[in-house]
Protein backbone atom coordinates (compact mmCIF):
# COMPACT_ATOMS: atom_id res chain seq x y z
CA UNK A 1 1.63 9.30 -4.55
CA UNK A 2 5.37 9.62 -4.48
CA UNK A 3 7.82 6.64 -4.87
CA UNK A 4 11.12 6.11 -4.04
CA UNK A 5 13.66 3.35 -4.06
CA UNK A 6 15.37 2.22 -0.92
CA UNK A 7 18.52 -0.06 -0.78
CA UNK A 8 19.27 -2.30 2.52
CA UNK A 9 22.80 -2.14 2.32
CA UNK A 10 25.51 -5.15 2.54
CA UNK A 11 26.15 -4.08 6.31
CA UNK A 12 22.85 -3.67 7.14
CA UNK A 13 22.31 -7.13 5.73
CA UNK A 14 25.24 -8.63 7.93
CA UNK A 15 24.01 -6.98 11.11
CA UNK A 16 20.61 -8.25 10.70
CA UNK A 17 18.83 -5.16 10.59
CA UNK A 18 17.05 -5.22 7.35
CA UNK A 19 13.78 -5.58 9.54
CA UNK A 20 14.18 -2.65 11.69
CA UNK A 21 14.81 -0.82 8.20
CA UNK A 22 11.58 -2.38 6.15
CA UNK A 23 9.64 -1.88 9.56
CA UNK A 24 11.07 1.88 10.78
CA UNK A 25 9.54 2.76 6.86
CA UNK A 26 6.48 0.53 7.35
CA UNK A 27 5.75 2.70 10.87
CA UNK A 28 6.24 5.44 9.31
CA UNK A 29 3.16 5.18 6.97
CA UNK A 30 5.06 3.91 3.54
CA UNK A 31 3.88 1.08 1.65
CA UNK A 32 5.65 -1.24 -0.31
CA UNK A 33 4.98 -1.72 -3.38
CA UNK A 34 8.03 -4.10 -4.80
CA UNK A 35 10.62 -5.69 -2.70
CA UNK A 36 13.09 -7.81 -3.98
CA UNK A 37 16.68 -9.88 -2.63
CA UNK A 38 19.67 -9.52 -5.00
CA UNK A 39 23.68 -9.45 -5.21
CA UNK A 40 24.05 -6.37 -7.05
CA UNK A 41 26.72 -7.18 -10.41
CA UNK A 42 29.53 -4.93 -10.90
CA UNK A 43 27.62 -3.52 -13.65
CA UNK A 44 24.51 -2.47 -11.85
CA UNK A 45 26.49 -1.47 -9.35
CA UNK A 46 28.44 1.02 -11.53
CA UNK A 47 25.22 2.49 -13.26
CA UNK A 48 24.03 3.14 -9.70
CA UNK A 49 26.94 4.86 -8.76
CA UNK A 50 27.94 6.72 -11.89
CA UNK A 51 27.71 9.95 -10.67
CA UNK A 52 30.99 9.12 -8.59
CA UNK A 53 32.82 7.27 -11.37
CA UNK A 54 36.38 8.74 -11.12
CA UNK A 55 36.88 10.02 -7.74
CA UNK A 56 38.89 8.46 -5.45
CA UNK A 57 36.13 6.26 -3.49
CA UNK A 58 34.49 4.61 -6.64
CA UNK A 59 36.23 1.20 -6.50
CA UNK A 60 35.80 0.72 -2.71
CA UNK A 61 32.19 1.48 -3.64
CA UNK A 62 31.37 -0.92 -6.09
CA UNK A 63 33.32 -3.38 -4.31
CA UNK A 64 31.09 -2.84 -0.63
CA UNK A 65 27.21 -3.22 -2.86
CA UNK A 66 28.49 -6.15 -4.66
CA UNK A 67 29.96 -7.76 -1.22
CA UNK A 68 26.90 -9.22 0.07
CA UNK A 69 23.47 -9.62 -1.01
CA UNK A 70 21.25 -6.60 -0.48
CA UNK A 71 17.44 -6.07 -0.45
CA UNK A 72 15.80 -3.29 -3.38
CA UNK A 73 12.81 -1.76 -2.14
CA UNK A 74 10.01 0.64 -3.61
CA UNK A 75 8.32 2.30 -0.92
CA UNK A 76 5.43 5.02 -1.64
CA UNK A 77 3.34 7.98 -0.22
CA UNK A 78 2.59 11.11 -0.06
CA UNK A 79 6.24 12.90 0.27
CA UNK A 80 7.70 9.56 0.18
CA UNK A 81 11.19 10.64 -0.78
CA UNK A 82 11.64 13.22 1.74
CA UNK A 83 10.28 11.46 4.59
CA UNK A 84 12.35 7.81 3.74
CA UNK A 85 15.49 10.20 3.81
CA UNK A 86 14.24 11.63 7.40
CA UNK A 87 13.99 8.38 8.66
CA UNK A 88 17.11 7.13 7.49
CA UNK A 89 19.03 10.40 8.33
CA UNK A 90 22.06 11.80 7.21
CA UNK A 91 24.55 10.69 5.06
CA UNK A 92 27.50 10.44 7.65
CA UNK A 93 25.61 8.55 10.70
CA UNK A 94 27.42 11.01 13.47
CA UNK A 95 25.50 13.98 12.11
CA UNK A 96 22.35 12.44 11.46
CA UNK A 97 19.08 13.10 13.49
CA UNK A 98 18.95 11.37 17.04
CA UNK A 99 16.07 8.28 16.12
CA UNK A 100 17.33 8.31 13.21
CA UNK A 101 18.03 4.97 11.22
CA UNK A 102 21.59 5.90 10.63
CA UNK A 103 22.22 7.78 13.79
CA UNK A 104 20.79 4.58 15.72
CA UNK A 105 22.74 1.94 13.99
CA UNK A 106 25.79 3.41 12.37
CA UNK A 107 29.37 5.24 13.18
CA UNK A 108 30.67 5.80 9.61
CA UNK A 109 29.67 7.35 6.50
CA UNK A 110 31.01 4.50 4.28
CA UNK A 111 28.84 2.07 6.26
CA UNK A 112 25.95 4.03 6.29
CA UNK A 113 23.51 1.03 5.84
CA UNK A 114 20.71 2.33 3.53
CA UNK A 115 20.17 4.07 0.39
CA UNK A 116 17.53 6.35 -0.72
CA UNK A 117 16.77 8.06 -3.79
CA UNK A 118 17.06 11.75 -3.44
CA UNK A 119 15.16 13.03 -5.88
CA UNK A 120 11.70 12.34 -8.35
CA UNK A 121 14.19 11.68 -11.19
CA UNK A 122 16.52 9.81 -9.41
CA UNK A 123 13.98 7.25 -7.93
CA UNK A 124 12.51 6.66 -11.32
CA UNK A 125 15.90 5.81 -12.72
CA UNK A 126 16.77 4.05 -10.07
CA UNK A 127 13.64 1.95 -9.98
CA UNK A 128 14.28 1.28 -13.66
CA UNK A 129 17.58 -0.09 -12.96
CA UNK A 130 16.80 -2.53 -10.18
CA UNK A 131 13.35 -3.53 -11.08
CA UNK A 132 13.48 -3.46 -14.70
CA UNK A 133 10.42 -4.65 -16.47
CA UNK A 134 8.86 -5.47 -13.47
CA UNK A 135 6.52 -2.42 -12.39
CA UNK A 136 5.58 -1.36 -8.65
CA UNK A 137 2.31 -3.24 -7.49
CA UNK A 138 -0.48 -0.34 -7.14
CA UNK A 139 -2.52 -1.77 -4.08
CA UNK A 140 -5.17 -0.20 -1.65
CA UNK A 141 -4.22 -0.51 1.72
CA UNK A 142 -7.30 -0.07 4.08
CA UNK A 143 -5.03 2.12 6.52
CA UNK A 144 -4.06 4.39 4.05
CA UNK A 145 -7.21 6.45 5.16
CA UNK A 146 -5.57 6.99 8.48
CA UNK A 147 -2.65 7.93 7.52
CA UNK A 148 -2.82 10.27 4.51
CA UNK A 149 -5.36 13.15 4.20
């Protein structure tokens, strides 16, 4: 089974849509396996994002994560990456998929409302850096059977 972590971002956590996010996943056939509330640091937040560090967006960036508290979620399945970015949709919410999480609920890409890891490698170091020592719970679910060949 794939993992991947998924962030409810600060203005999906002022709209009140966190629900719709965990649930839209949850629907789809992803389990969670570690869920967690948090106000990101400037630190953590800058480890997430260092791939940007030094373009122009960067501070606006770190300063939007570490506005509000945010929820850090490990989802899994078979395919889980590809199919929590499907849900969510693209980047910019105007050119994601109609039903889409993004296309439903947002206008702009810098208030896109999720995150999800977009890779294998990426979702293990992203795990790492917002659940530390604390691993994914591995747990049968009973649907699972229905779901998953």
């Amino acid at each position: 089974m794939e993992r991947t972590l998924v962030l409810i971002k600060p203005d999906a956590m002022q709209r009140g849509l966190a629900g719709e996010v965990i649930s839209r996943l949850e629907r789809r056939g992803l389990k969670i396996v570690a869920i967690r509330l948090l106000r990101v640091t400037k630190p953590l937040a800058k480890k997430h994002y260092g791939e940007h560090e030094g373009k122009p967006f960067f501070p606006g960036l770190v300063d939007y994560i570490t506005s509000s508290p945010i929820i850090a979620a490990v989802f899994e399945g078979p395919d889980a990456i590809a199919a929590t970015r499907q849900t969510m949709g693209a980047t910019s919410p105007t050119e994601a998929a109609p039903g889409s999480i993004r296309a439903d609920f947002g206008l702009q890409k810098g208030r896109n409302l999720t995150h999800a890891s977009d890779s294998p490698a990426s979702a293990k170091r992203e795990i790492a850096l917002f659940f530390g020592d604390a691993p994914p719970v591995a747990w049968p679910r009973d649907t699972d059977r229905w779901s998953f060949e």
